[in-house]
N, C-alpha and C. Protein backbone atom coordinates (compact mmCIF):
# COMPACT_ATOMS: atom_id res chain seq x y z
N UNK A 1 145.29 99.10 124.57
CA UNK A 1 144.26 99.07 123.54
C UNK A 1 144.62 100.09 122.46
N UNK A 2 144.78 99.54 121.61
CA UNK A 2 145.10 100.53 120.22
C UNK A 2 144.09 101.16 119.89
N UNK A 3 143.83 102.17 118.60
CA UNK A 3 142.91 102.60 118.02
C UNK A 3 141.73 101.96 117.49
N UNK A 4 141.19 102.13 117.21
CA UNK A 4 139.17 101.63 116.99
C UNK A 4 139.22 101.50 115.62
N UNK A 5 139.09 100.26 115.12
CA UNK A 5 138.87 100.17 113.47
C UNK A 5 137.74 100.43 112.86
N UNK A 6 137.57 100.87 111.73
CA UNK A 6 136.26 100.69 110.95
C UNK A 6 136.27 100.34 109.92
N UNK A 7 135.29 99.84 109.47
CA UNK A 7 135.15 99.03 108.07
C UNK A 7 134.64 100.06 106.74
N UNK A 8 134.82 101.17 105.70
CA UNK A 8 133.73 101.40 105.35
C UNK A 8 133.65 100.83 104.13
N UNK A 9 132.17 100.86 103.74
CA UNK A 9 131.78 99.94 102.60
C UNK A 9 131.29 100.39 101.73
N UNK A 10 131.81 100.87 100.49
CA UNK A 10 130.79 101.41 99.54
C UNK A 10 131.34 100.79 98.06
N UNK A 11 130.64 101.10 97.26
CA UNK A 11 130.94 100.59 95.71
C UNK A 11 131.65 101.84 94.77
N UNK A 12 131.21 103.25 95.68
CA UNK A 12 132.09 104.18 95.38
C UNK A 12 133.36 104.55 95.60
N UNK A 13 134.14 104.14 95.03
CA UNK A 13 135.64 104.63 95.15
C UNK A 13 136.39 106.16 95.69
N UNK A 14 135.17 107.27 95.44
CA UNK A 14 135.74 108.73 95.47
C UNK A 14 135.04 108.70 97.19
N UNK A 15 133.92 107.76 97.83
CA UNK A 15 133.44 108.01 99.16
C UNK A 15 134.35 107.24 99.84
N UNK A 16 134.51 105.92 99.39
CA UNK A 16 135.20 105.38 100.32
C UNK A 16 136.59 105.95 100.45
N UNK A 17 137.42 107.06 99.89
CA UNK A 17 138.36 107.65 99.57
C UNK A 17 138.32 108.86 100.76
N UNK A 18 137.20 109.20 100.49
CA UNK A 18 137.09 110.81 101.65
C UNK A 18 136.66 110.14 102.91
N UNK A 19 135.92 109.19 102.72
CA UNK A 19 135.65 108.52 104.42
C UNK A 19 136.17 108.69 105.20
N UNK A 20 137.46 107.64 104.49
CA UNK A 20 138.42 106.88 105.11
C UNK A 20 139.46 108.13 105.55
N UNK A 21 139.73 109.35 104.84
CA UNK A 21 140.36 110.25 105.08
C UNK A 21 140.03 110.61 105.88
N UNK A 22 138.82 110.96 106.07
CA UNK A 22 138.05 111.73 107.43
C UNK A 22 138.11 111.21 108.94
N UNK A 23 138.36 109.83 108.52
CA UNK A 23 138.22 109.05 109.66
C UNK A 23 139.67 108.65 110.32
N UNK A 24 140.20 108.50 109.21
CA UNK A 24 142.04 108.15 109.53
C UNK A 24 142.18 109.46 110.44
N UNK A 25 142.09 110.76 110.05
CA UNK A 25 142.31 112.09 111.00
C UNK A 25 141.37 112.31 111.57
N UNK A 26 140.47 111.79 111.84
CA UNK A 26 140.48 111.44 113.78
C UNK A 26 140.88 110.10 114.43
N UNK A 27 141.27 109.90 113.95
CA UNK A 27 142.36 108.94 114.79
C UNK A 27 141.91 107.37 115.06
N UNK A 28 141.38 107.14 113.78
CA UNK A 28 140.49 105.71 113.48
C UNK A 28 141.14 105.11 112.55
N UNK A 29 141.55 103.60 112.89
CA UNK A 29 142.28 102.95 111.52
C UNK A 29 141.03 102.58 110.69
N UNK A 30 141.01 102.92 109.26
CA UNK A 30 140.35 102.33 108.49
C UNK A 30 140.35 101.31 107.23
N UNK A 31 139.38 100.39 107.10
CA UNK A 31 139.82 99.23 105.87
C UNK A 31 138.50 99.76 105.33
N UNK A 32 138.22 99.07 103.97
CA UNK A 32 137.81 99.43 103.00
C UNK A 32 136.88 98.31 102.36
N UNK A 33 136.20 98.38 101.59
CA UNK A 33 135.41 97.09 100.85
C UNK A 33 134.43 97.79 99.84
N UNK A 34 134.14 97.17 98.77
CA UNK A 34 133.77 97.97 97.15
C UNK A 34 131.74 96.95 97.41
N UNK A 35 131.88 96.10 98.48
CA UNK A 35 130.59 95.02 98.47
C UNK A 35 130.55 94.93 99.44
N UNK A 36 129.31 93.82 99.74
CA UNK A 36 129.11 93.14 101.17
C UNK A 36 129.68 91.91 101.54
N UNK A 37 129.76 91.42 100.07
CA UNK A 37 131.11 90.17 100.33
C UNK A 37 132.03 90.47 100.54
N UNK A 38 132.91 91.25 100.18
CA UNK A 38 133.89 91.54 100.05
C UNK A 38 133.83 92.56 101.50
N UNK A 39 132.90 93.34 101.95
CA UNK A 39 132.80 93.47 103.36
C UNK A 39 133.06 92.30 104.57
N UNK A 40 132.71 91.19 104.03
CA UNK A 40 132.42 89.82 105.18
C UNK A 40 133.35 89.37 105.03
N UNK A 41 134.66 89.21 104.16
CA UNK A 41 135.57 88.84 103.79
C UNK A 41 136.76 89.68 104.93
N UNK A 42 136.44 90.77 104.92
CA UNK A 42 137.50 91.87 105.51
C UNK A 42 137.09 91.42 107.35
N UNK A 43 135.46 91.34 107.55
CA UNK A 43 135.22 90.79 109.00
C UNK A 43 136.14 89.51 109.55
N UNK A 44 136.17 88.78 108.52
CA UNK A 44 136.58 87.26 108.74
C UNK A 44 138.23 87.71 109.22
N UNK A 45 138.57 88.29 108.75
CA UNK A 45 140.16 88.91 108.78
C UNK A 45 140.24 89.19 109.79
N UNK A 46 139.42 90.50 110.26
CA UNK A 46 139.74 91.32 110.89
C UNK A 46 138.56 92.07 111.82
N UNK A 47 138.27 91.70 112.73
CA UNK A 47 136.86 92.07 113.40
C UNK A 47 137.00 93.63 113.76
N UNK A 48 135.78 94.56 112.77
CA UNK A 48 136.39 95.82 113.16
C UNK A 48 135.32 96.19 113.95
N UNK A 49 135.31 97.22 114.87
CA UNK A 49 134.77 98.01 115.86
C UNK A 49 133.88 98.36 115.29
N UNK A 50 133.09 99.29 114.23
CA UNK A 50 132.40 99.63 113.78
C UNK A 50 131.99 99.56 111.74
N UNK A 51 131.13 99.13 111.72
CA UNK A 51 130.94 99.52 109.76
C UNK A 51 129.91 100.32 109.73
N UNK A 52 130.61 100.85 108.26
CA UNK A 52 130.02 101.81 107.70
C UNK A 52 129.75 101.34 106.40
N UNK A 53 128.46 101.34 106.01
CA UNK A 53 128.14 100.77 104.82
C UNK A 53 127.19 101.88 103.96
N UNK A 54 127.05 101.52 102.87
CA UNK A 54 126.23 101.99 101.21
C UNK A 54 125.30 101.44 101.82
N UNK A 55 123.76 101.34 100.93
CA UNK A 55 122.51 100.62 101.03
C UNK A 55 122.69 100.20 99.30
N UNK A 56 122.91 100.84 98.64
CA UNK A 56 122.62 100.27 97.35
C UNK A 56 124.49 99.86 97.13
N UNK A 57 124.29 98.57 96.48
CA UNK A 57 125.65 97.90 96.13
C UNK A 57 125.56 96.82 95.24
N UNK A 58 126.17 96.84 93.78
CA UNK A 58 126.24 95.55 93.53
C UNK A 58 126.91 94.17 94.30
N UNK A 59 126.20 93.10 93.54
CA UNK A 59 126.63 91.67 94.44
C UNK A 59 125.82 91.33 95.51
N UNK A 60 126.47 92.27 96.74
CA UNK A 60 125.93 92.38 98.03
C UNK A 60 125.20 93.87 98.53
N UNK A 61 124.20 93.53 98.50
CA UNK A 61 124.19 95.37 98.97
C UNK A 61 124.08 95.44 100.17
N UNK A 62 123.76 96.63 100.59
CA UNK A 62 123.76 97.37 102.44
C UNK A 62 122.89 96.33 103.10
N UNK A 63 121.56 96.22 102.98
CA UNK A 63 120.49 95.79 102.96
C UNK A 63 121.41 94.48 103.40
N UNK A 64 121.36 93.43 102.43
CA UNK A 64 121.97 92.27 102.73
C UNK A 64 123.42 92.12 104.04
N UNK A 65 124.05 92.78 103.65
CA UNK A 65 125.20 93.10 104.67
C UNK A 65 124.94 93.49 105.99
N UNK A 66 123.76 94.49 106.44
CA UNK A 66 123.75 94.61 107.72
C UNK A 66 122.76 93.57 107.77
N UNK A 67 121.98 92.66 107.26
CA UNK A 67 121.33 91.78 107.71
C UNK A 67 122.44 90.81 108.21
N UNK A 68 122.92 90.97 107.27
CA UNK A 68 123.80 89.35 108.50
C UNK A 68 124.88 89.78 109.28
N UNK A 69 125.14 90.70 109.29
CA UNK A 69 126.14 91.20 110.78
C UNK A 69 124.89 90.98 111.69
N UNK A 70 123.63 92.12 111.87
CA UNK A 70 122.43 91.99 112.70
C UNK A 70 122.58 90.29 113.39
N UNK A 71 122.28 89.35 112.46
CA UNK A 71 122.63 88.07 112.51
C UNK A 71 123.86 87.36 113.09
N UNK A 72 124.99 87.88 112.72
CA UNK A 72 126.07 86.80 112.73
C UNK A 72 126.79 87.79 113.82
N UNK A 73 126.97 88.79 114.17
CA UNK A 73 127.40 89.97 114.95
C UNK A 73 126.64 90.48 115.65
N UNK A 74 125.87 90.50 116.39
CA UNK A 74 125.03 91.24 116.86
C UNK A 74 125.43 92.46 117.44
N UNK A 75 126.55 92.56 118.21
CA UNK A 75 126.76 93.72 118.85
C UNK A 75 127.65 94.75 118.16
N UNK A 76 128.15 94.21 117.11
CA UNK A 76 128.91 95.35 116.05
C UNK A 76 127.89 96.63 115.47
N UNK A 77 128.26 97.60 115.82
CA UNK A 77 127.40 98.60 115.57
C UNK A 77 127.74 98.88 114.01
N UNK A 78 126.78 99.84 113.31
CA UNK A 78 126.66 100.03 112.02
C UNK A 78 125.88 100.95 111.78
N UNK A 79 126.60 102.20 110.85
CA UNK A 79 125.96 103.06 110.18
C UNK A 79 125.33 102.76 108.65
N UNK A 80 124.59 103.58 108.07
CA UNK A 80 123.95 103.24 106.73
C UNK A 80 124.14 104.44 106.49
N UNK A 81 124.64 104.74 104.61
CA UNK A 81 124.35 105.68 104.27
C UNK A 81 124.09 105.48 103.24
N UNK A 82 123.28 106.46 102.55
CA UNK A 82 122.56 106.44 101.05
C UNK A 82 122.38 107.63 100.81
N UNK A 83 122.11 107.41 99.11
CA UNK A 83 122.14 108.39 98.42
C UNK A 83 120.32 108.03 97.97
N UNK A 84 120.13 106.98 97.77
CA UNK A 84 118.93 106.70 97.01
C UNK A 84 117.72 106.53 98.33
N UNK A 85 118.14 106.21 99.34
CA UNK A 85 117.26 106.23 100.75
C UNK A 85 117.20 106.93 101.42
N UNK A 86 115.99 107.36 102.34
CA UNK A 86 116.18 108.16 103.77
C UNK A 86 115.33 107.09 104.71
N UNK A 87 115.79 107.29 105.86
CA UNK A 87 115.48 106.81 107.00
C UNK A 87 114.42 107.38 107.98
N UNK A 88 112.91 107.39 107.49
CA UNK A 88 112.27 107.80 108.19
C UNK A 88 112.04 107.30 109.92
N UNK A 89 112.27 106.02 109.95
CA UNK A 89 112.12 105.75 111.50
C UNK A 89 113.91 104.88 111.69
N UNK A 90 114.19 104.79 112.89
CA UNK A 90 115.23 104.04 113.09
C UNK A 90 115.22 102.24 113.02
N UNK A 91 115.99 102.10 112.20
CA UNK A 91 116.16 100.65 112.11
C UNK A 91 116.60 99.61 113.00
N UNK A 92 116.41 98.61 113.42
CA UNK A 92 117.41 97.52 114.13
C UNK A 92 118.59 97.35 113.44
N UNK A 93 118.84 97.05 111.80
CA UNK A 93 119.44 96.65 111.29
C UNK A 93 120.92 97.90 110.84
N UNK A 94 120.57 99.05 111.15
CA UNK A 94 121.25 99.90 111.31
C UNK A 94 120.90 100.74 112.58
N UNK A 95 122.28 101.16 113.03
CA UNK A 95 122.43 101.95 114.31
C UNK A 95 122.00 103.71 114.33
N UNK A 96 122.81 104.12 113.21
CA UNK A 96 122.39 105.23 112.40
C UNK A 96 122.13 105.56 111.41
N UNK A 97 121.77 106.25 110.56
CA UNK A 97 121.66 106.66 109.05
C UNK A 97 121.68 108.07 108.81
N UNK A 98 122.63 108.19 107.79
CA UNK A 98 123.02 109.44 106.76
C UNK A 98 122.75 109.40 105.51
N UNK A 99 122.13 110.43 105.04
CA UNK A 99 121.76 110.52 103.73
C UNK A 99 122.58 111.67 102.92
N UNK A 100 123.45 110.82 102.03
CA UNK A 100 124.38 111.30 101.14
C UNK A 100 124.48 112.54 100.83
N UNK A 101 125.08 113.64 101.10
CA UNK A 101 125.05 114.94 100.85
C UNK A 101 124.02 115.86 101.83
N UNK A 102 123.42 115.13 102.88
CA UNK A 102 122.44 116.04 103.67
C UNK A 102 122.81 115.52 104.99
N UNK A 103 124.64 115.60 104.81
CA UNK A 103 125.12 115.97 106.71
C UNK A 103 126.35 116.62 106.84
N UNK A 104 126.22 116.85 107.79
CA UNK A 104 127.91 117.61 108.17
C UNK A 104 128.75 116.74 109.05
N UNK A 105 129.80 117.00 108.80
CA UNK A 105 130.73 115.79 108.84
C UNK A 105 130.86 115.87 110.84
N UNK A 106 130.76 117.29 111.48
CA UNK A 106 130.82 116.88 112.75
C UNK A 106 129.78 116.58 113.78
N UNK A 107 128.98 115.70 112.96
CA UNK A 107 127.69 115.48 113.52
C UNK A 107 127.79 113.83 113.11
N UNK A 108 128.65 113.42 111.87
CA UNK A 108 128.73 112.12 111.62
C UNK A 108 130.18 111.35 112.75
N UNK A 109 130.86 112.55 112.38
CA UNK A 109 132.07 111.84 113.28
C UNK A 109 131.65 112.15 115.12
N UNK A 110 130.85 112.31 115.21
CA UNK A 110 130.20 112.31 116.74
C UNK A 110 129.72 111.16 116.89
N UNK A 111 128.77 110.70 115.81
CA UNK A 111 128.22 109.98 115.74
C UNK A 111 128.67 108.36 116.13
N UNK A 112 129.58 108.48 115.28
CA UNK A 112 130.52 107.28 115.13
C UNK A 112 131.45 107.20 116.47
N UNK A 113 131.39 108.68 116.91
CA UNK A 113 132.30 108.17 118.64
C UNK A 113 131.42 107.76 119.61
N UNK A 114 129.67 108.18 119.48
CA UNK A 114 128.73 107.77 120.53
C UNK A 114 128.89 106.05 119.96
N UNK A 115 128.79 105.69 118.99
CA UNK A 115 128.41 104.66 118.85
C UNK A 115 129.57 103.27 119.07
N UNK A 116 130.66 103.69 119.16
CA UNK A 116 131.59 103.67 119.08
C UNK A 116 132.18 103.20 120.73
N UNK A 117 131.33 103.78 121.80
CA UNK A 117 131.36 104.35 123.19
C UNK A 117 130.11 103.41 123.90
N UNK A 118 129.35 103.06 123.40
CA UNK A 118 127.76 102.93 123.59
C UNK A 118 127.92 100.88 123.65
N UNK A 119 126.82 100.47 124.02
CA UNK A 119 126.44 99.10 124.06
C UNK A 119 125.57 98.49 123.20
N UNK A 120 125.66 97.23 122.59
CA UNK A 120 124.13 97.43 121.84
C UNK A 120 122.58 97.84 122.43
N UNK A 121 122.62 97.44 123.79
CA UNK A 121 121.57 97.78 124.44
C UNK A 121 121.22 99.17 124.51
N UNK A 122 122.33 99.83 124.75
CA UNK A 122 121.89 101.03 125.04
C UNK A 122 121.28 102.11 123.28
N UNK A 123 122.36 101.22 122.50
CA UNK A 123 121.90 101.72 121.23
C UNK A 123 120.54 101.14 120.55
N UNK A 124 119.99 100.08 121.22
CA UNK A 124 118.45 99.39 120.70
C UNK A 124 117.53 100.61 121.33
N UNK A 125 117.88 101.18 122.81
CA UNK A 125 116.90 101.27 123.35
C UNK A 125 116.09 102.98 122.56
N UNK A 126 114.94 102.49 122.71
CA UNK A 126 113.70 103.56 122.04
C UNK A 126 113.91 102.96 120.06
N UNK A 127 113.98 102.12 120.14
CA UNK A 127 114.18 102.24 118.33
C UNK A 127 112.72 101.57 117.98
N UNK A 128 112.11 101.94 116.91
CA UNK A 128 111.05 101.39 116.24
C UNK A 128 111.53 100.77 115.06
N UNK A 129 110.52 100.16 114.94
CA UNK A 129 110.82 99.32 113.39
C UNK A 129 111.16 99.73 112.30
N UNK A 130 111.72 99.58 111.45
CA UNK A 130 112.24 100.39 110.46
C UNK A 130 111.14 100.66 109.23
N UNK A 131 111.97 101.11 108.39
CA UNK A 131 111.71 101.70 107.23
C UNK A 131 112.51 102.53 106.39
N UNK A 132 112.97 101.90 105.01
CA UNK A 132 113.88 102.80 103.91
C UNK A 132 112.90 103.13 103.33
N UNK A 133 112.68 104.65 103.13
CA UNK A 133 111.65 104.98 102.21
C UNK A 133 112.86 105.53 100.87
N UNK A 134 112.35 105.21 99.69
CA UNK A 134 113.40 105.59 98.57
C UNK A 134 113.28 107.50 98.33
N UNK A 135 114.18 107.71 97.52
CA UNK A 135 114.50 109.01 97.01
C UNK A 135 113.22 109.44 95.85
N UNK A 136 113.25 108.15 95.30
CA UNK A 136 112.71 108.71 94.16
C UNK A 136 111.21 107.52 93.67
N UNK A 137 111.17 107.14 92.37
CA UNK A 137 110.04 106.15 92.36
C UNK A 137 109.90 104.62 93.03
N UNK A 138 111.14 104.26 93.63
CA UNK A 138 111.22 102.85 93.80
C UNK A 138 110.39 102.50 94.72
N UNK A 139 110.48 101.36 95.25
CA UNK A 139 109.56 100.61 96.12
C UNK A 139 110.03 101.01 97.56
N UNK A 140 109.26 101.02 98.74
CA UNK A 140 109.37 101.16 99.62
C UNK A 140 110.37 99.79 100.18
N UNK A 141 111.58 99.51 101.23
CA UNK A 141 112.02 99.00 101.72
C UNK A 141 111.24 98.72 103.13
N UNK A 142 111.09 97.44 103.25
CA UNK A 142 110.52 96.70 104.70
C UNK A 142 111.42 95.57 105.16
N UNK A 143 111.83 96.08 106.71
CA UNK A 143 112.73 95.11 107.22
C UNK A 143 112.37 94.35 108.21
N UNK A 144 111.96 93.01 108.32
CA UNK A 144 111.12 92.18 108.95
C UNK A 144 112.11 92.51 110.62
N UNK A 145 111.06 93.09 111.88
CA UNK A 145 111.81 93.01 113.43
C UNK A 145 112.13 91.45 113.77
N UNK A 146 111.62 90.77 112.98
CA UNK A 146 111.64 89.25 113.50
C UNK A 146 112.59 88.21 113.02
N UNK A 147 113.40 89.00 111.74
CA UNK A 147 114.28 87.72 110.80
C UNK A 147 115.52 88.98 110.53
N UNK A 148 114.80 90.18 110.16
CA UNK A 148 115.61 91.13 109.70
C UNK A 148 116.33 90.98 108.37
N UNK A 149 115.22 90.57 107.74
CA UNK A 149 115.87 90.89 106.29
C UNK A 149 115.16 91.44 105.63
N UNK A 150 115.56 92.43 104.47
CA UNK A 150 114.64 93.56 103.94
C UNK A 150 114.09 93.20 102.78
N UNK A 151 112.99 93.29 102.26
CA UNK A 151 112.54 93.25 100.97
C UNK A 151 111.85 94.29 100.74
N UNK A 152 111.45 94.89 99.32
CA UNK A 152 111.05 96.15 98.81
C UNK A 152 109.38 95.82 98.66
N UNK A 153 108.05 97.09 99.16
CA UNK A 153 107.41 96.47 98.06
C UNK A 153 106.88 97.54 97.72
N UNK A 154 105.69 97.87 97.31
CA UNK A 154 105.00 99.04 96.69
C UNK A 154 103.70 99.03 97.19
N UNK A 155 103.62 100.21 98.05
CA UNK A 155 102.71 100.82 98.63
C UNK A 155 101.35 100.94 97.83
N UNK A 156 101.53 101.38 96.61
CA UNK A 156 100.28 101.45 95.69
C UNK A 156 99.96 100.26 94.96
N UNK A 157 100.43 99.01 95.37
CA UNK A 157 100.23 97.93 94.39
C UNK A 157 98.86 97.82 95.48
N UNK A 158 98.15 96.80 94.82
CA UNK A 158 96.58 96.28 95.42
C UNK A 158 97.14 95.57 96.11
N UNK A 159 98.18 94.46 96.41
CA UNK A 159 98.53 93.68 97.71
C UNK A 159 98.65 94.57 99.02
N UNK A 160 98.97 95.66 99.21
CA UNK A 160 99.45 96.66 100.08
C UNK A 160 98.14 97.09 100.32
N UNK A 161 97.01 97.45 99.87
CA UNK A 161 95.92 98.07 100.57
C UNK A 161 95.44 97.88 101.25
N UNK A 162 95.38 96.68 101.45
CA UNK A 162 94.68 95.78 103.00
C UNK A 162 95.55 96.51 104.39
N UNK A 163 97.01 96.72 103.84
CA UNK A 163 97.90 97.51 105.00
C UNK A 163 98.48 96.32 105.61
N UNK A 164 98.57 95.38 105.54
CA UNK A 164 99.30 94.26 106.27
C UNK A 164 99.77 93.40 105.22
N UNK A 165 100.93 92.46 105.45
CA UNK A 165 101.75 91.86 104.94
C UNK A 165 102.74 90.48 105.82
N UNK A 166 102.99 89.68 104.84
CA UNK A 166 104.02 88.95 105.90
C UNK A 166 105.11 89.16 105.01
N UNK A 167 106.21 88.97 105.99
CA UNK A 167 107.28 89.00 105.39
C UNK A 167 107.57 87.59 104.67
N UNK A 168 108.50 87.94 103.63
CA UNK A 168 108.52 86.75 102.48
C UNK A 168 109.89 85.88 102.71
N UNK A 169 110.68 86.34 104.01
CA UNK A 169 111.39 85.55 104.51
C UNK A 169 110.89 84.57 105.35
N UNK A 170 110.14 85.07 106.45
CA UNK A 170 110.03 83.97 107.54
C UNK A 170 108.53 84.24 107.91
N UNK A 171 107.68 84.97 107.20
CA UNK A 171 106.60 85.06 107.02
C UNK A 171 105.95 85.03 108.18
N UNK A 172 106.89 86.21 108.90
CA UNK A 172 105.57 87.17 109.86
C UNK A 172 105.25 87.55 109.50
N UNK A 173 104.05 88.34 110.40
CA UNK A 173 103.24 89.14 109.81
C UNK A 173 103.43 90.54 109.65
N UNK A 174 103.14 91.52 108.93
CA UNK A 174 103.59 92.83 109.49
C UNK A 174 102.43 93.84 109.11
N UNK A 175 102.12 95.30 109.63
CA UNK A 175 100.95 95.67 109.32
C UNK A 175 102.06 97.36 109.07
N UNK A 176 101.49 97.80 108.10
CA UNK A 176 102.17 98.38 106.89
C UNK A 176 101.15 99.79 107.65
N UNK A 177 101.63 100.96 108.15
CA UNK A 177 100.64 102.38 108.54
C UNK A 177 101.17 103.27 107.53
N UNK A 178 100.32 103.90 106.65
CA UNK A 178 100.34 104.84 105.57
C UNK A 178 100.45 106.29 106.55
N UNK A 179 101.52 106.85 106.20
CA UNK A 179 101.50 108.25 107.11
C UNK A 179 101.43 109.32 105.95
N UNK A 180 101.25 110.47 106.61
CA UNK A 180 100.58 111.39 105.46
C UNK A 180 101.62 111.76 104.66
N UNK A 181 102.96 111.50 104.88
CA UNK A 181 103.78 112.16 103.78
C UNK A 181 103.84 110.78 102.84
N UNK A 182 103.13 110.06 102.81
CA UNK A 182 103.10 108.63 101.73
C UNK A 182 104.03 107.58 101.62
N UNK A 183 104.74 107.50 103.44
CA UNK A 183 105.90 106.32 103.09
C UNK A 183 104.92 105.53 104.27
N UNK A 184 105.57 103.88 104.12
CA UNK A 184 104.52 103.18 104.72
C UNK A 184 105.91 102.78 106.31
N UNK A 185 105.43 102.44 107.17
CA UNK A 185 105.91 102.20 108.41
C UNK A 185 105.43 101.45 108.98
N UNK A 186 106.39 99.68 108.95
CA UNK A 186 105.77 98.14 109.57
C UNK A 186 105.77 98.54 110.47
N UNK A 187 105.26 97.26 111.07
CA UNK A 187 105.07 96.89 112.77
C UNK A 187 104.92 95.92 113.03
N UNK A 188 105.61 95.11 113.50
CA UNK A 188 105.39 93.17 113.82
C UNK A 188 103.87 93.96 114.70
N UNK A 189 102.99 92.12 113.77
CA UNK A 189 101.60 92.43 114.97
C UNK A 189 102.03 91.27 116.08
């Protein structure tokens, strides 16, 4: 068995540059992709052990991309990282999450060897439903547990006050809990 591939995916050229450096010296072959097409393109090739993806991307973004690995891969594990998101609860649709400039690199490359080491089962188990809460004014991200695909919406719009929602993919239902720091957190009912 050779070395453990990874995919990483970003639209940034100077990250996917240091990633891949970081990761080549520890002893990980790495490929590369600027999208999520162009991510699915590199899968079709070449089935890698682990991706590492952006959340925000033209074309294809994160969002879209780990939805259909989630989908079409199930057991390929996957990190998320962003600059414009944090990850208040753990996602299905991602395994882990890093937020751009607020980690240290031997806590990510651990990361990537637990996960790396691990089963999907063992990596589902204790996870709650997700939630991308944004950096700054944007809309809250909601990722349906039932279809797993994300759409944005806004907490302060009057549709959101009732606190429940279906998703606009496959139109479960989901019930939206306002926590006191003001990001909202689904829950299939």
């Amino acid at each position: 068995m050779g070395p453990q591939r990874i995919l990483v995916v970003d639209d940034e050229p100077n990250i996917r540059i240091l990633l891949s450096s970081i990761l080549q010296q520890a002893g990980y072959v790495v490929d590369v992709a600027d999208d999520g097409f162009a991510a699915l393109r590199k899968i079709q090739q070449a089935m890698p052990d682990l991706v590492i993806t952006d959340l925000r991307m033209p074309n294809m973004n994160g969002f879209e991309l780990l939805s259909t690995i989630r989908t079409r891969f199930p057991e390929l594990p996957a990190i998320a990282i962003s600059g414009e998101f944090v990850s208040v609860h753990q996602s299905p649709l991602a395994d882990a999450f890093f937020q751009k400039g607020h980690y240290e690199m031997p806590d990510f490359l651990k990361t990537v060897a637990n996960l790396l080491s691990s089963s999907r089962q063992e990596r589902l188990r204790g996870k709650d439903n997700p939630v991308w809460a944004p950096t700054g004014d944007s809309p809250i991200m909601l990722t349906c547990a039932k279809c797993l695909h994300s759409f944005p919406i806004d907490v302060n719009d009057e549709a959101y006050q009732s606190k429940q929602t279906a998703c606009i993919f496959c139109g479960a239902e989901l019930e939206i809990h306002l926590l006191a720091i003001g990001v909202a957190q689904p829950s299939s009912l």
